[in-house]
N, C-alpha and C. Protein backbone atom coordinates (compact mmCIF):
# COMPACT_ATOMS: atom_id res chain seq x y z
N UNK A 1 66.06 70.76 56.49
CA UNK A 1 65.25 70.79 55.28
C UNK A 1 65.18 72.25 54.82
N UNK A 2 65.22 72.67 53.45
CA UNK A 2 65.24 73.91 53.06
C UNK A 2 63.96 74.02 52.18
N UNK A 3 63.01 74.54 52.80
CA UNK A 3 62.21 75.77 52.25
C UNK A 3 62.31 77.00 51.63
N UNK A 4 61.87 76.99 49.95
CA UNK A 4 61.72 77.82 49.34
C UNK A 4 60.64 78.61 49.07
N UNK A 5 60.49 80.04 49.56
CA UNK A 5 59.30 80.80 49.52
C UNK A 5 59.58 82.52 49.19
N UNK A 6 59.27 83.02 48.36
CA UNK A 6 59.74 84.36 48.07
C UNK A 6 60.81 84.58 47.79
N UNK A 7 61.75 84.02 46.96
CA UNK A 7 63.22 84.01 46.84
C UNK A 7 63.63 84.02 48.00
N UNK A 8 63.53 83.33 48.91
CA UNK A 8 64.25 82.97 50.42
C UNK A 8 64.36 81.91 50.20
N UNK A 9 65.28 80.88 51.01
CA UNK A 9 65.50 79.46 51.38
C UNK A 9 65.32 79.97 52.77
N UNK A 10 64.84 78.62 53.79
CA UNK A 10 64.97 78.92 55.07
C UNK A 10 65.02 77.55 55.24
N UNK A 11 66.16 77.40 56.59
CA UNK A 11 66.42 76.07 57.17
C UNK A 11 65.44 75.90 58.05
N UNK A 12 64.82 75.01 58.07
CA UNK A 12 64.12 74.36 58.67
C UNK A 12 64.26 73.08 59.76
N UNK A 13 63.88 72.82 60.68
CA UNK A 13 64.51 71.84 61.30
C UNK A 13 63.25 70.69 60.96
N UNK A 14 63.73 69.42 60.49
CA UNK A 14 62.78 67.96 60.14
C UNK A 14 61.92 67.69 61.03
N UNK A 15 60.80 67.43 60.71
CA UNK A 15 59.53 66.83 61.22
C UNK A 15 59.32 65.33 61.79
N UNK A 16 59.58 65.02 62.99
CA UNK A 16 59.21 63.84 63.56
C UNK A 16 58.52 63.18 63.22
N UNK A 17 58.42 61.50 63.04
CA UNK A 17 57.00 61.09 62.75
C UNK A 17 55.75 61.29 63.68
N UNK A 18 56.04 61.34 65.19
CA UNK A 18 55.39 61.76 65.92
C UNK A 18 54.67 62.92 65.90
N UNK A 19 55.50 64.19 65.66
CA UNK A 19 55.57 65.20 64.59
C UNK A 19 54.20 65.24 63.88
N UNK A 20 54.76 64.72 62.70
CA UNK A 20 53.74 64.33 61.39
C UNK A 20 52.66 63.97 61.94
N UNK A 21 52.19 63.01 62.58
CA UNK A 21 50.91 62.80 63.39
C UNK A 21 50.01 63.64 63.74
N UNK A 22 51.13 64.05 64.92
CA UNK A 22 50.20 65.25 65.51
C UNK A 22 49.99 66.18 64.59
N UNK A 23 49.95 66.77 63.26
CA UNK A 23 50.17 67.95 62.31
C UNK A 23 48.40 67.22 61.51
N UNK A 24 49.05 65.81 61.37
CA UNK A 24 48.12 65.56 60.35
C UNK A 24 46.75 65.24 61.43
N UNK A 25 46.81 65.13 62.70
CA UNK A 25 45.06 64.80 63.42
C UNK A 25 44.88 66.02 63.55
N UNK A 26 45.85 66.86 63.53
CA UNK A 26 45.42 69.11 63.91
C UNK A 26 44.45 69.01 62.59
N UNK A 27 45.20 68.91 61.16
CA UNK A 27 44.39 68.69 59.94
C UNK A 27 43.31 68.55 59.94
N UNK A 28 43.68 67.55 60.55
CA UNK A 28 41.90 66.48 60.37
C UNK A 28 40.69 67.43 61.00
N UNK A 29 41.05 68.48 62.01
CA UNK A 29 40.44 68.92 63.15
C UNK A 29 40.07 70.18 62.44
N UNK A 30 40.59 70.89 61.61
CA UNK A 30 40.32 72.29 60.62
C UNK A 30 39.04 71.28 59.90
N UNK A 31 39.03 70.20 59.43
CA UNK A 31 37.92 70.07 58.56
C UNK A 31 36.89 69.40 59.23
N UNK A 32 37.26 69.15 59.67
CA UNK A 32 36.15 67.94 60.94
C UNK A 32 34.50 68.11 60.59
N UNK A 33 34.13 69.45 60.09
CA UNK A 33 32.72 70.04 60.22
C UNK A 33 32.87 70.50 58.96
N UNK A 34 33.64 69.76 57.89
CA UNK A 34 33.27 70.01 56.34
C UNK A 34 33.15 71.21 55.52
N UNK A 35 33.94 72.23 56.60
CA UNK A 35 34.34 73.56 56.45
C UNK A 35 35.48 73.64 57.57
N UNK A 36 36.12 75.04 56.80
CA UNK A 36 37.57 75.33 57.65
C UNK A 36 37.06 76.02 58.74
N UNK A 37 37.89 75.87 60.08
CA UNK A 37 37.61 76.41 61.02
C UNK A 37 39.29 76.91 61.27
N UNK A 38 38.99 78.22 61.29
CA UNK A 38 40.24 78.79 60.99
C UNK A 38 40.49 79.25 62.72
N UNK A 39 40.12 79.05 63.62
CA UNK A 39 40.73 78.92 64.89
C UNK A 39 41.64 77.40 64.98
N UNK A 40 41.06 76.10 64.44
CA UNK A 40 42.26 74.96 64.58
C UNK A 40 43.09 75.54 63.46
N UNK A 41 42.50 76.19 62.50
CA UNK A 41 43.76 76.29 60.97
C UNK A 41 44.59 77.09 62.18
N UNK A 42 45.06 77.99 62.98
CA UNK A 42 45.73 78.77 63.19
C UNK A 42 46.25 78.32 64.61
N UNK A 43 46.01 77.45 64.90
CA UNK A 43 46.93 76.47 66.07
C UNK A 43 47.38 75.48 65.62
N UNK A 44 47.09 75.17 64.35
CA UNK A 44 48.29 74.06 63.54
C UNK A 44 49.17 75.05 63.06
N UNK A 45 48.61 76.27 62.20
CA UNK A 45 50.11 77.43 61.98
C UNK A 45 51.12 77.09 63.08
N UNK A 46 50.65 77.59 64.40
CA UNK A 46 51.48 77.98 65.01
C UNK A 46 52.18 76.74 65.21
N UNK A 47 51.62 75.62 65.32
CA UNK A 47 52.66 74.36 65.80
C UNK A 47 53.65 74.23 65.20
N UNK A 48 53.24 74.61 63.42
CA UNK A 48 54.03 74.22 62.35
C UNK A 48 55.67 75.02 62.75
N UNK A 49 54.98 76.34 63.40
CA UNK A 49 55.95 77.06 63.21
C UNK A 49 57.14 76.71 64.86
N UNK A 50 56.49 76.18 65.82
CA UNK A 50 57.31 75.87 66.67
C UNK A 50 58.09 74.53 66.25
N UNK A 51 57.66 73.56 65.61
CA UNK A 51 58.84 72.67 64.95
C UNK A 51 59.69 73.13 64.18
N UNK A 52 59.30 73.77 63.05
CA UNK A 52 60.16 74.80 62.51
C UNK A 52 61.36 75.23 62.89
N UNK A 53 61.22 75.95 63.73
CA UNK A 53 62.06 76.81 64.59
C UNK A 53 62.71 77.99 63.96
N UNK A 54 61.53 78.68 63.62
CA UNK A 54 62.13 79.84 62.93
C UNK A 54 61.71 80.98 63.42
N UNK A 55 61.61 81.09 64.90
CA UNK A 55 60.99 82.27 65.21
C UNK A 55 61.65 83.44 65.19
N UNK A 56 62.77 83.53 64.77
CA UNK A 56 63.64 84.63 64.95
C UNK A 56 63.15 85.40 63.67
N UNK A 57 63.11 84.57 62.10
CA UNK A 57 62.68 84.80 61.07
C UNK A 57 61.67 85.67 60.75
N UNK A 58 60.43 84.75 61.87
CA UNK A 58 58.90 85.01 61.46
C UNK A 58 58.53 86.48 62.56
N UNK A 59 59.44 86.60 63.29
CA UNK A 59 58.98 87.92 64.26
C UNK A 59 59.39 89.33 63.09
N UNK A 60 60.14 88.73 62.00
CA UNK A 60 60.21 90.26 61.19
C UNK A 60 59.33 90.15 59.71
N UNK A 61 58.66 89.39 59.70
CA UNK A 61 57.62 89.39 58.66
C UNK A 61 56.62 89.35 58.88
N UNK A 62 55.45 90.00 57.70
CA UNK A 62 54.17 90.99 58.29
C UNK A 62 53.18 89.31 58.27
N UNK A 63 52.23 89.15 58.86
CA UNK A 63 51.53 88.44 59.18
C UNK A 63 51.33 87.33 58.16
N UNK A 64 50.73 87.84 56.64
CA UNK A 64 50.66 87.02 55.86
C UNK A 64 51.65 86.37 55.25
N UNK A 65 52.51 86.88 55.30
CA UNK A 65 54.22 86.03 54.90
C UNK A 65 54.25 85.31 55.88
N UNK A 66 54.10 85.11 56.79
CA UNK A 66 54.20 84.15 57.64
C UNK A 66 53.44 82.82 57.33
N UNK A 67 51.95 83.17 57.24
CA UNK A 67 51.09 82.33 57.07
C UNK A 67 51.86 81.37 55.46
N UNK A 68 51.52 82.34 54.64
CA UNK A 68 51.97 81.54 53.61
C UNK A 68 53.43 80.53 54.06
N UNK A 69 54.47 81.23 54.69
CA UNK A 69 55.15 80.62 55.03
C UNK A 69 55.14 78.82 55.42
N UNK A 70 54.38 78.99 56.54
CA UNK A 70 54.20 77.78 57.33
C UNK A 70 53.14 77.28 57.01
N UNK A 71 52.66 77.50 55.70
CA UNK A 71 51.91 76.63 55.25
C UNK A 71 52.62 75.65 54.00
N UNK A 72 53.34 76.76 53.55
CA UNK A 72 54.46 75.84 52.58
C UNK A 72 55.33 74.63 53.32
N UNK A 73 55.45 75.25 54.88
CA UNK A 73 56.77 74.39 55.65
C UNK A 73 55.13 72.86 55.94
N UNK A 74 54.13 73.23 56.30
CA UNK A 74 53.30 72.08 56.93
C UNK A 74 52.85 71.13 55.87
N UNK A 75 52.43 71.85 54.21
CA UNK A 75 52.38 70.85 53.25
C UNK A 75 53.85 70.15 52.94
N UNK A 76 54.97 70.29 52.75
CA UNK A 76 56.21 69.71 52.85
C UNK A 76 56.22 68.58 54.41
N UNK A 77 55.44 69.15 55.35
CA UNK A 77 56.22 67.92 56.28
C UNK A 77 55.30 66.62 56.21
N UNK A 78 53.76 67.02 56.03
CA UNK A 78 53.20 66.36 55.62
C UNK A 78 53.14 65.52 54.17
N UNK A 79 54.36 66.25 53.39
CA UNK A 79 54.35 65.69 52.02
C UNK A 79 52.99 65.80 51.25
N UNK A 80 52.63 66.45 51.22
CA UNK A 80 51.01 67.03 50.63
C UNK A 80 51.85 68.42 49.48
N UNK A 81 51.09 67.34 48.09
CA UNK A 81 51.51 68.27 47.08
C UNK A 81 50.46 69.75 46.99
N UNK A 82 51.14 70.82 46.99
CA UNK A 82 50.65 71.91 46.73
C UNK A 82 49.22 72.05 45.81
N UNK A 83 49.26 71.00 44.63
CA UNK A 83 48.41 71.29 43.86
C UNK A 83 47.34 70.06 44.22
N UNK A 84 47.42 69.28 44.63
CA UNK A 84 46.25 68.29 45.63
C UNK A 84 45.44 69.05 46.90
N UNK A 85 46.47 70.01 47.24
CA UNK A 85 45.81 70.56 48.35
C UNK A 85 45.53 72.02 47.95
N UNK A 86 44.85 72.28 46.72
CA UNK A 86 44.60 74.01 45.96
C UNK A 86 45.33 74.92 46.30
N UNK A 87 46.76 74.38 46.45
CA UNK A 87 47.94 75.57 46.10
C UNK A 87 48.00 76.22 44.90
């Protein structure tokens, strides 16, 4: 799957449905308490980014490129439009 972010494409490797599951109950777990809890937001990052498999990528970009990154790659696997979810 190719992800477009900053005039980059990056290959991506496809999201399992099993996958998808587990991504979307992590989800569920950032809002659980009707506010973000940005300790689960940032262990779904990282999951996003071990399906991914782009760590070679993400070790040379500064923190927030990243984030944005794998947040573009987690609304895509989840199929969650950018602008439903205040992209």
């Amino acid at each position: 799957m190719i992800i477009k972010q900053d005039k980059k494409e990056y290959d991506v490797k496809d999201c399992t449905y099993k996958e998808r599951r587990e991504l979307h109950r992590m989800n569920a777990k950032v809002w659980a308490k009707g506010e973000m809890d940005i300790d689960s937001y940032y262990l779904l990052l990282e999951r996003v980014g071990e399906i991914a498999g782009l760590e070679a990528e993400l070790e040379t970009m500064t923190m927030s490129k990243v984030d944005k990154l794998l947040q573009a790659i987690f609304l895509e696997y989840l199929n969650i439009s950018p602008k439903k979810a205040g992209g």
